[in-house]
N, C-alpha and C. Protein backbone atom coordinates (compact mmCIF):
# COMPACT_ATOMS: atom_id res chain seq x y z
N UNK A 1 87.33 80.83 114.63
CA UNK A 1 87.03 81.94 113.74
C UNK A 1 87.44 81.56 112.31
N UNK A 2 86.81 82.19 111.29
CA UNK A 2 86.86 81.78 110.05
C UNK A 2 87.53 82.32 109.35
N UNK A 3 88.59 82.01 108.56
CA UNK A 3 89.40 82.74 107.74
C UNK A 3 88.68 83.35 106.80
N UNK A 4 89.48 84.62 106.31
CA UNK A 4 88.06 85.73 105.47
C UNK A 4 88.88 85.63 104.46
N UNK A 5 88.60 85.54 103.00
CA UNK A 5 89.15 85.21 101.90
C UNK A 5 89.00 87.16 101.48
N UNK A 6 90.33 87.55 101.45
CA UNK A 6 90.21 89.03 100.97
C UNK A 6 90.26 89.33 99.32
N UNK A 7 90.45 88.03 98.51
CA UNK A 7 90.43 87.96 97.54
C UNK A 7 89.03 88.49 96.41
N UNK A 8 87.74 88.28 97.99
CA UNK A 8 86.90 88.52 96.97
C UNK A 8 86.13 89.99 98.11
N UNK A 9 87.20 90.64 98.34
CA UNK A 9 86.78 92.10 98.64
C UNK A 9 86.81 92.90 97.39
N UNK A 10 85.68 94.47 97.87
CA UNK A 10 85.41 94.70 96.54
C UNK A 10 86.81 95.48 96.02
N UNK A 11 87.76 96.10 96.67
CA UNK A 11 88.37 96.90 96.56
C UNK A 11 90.29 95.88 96.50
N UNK A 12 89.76 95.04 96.17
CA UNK A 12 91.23 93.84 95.99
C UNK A 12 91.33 94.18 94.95
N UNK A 13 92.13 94.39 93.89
CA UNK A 13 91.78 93.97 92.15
C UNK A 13 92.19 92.60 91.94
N UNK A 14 92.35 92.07 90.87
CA UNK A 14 92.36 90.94 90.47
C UNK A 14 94.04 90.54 90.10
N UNK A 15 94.12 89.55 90.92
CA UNK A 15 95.53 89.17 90.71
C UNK A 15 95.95 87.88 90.12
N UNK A 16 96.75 87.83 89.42
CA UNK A 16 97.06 86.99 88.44
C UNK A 16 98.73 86.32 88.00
N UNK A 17 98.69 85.06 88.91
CA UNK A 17 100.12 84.22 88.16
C UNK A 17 100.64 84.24 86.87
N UNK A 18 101.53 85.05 86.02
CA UNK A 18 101.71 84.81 84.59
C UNK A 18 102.78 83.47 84.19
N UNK A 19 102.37 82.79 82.90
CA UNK A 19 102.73 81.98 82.46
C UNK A 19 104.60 82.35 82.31
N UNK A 20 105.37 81.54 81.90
CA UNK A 20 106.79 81.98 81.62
C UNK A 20 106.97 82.63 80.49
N UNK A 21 105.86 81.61 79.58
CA UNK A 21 105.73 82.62 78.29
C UNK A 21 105.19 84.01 78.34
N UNK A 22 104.13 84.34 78.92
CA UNK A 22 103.63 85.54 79.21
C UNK A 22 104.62 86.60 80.24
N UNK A 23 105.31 86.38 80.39
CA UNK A 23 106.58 87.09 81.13
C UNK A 23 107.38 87.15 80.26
N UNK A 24 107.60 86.21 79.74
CA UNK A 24 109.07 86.66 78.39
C UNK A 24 108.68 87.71 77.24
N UNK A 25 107.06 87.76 76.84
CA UNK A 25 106.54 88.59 76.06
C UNK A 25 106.59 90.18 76.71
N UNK A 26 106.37 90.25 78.18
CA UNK A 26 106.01 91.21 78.33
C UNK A 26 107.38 92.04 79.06
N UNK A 27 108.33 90.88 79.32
CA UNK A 27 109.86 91.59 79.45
C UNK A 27 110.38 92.69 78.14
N UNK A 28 110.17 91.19 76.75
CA UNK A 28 110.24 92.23 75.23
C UNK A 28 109.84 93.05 75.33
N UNK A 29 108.21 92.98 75.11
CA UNK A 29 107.72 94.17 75.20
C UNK A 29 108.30 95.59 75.52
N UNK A 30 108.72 95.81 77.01
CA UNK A 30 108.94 97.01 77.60
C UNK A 30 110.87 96.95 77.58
N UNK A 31 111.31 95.90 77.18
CA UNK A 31 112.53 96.19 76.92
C UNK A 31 113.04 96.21 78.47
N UNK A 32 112.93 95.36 79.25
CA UNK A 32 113.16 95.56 80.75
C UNK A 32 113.66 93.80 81.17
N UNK A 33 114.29 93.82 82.43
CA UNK A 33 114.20 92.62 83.23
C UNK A 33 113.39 92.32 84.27
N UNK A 34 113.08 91.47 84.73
CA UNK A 34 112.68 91.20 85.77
C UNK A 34 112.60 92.09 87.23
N UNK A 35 114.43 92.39 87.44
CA UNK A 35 114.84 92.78 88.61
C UNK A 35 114.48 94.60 88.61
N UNK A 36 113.82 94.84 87.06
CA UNK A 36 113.41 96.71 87.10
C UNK A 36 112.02 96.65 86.84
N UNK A 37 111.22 95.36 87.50
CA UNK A 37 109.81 95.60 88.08
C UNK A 37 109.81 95.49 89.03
N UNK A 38 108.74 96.17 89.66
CA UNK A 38 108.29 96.67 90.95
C UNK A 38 108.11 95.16 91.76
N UNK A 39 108.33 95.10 93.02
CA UNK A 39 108.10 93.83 94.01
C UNK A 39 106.81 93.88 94.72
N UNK A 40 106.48 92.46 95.65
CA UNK A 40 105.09 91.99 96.01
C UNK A 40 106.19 91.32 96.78
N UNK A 41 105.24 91.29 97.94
CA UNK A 41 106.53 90.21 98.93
C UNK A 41 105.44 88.58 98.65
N UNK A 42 106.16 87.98 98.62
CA UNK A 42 105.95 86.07 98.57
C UNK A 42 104.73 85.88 99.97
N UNK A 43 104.11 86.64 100.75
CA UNK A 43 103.44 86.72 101.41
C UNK A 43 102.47 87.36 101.72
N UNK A 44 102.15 88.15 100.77
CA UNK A 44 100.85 89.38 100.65
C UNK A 44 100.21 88.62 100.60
N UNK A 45 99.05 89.11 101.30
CA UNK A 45 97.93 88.15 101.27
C UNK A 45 96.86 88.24 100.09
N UNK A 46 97.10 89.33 99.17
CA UNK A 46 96.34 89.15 98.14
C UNK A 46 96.57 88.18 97.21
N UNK A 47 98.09 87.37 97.27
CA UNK A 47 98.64 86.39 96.22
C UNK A 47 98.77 85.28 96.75
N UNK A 48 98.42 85.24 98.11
CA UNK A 48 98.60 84.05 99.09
C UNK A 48 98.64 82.51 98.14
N UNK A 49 97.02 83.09 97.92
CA UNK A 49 96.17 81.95 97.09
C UNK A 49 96.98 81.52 95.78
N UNK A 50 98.01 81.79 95.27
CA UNK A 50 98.73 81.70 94.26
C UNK A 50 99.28 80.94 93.74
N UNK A 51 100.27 80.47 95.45
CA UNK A 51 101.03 80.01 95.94
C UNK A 51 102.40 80.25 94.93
N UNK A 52 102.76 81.56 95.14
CA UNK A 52 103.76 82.27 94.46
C UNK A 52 105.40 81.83 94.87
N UNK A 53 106.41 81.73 93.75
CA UNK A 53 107.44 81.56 94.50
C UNK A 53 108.53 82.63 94.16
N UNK A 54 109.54 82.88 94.40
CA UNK A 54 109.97 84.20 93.85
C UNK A 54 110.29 84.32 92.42
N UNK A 55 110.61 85.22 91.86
CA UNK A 55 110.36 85.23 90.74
C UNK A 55 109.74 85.56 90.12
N UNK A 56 108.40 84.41 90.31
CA UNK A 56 106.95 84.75 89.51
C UNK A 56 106.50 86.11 89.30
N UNK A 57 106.12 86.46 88.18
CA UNK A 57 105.08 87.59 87.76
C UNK A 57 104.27 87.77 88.16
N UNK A 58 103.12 88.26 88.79
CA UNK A 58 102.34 88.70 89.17
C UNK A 58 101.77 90.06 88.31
N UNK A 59 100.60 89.74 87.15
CA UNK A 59 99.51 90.62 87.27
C UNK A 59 98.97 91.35 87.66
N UNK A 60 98.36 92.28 87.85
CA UNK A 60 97.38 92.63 88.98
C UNK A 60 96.48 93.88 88.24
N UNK A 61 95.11 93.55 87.46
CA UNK A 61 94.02 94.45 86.88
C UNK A 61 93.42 95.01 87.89
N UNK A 62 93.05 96.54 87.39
CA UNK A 62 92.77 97.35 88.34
C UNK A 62 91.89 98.12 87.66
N UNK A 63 90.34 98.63 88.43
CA UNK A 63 89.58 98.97 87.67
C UNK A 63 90.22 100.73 87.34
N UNK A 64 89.56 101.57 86.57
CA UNK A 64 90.20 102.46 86.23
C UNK A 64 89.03 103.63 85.55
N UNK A 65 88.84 104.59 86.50
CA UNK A 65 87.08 105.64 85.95
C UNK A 65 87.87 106.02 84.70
N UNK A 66 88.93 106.27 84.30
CA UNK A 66 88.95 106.53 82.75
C UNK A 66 89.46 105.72 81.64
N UNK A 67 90.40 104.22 82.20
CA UNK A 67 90.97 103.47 80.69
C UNK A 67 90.31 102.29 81.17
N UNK A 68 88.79 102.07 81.86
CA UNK A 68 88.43 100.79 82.22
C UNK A 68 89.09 99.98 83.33
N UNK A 69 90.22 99.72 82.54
CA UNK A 69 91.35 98.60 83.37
C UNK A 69 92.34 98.95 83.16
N UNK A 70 93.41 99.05 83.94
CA UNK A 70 94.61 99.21 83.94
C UNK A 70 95.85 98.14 84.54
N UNK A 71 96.49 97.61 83.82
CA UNK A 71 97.49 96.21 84.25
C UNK A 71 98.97 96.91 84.89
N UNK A 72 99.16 96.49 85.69
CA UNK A 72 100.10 96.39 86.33
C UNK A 72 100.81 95.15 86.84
N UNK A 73 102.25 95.34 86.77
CA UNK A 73 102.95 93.79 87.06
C UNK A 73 104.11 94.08 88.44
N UNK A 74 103.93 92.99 88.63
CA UNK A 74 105.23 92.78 90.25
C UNK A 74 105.97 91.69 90.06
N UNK A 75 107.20 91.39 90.15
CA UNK A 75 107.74 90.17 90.75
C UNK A 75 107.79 89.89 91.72
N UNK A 76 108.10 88.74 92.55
CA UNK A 76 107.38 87.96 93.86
C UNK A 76 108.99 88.14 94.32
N UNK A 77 109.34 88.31 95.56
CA UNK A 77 110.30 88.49 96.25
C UNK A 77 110.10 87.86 97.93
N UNK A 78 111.08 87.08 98.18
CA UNK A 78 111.21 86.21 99.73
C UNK A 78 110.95 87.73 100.60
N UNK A 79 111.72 88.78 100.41
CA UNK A 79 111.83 89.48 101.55
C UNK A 79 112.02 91.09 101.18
């Protein structure tokens, strides 16, 4: 049987590894750390493809009937 790539279901949004730089901007930004964003476990299968390790930022655009798109972020967590 064939592994089904859920990445390109219609209802996945789009998920996205951020750079270190792009994490340090967007820590400023909101005046926050790491450990007071929301978690993604190191094994969701929407980030599989990532190959995420903890830590990492995680993206994730989401379509949105009134602001278009809406971004949301996770850090990657073992457990």
């Amino acid at each position: 049987m064939a592994e089904i790539d859920i990445t390109k279901h219609r209802y996945v949004p789009k998920h996205i590894k951020m750079s270190e730089q792009e994490v340090t901007k967007l820590l400023e930004r909101f005046n926050i750390t790491k450990r007071q964003l929301p978690k993604i476990l190191k094994n969701d299968p929407a980030i599989k493809h990532l190959n995420p390790k903890p830590g990492d930022v995680i993206k994730i655009i989401r379509e949105s009937p009134t602001a278009k798109e809406s971004e949301y972020y996770r850090v990657v967590v073992e457990r």
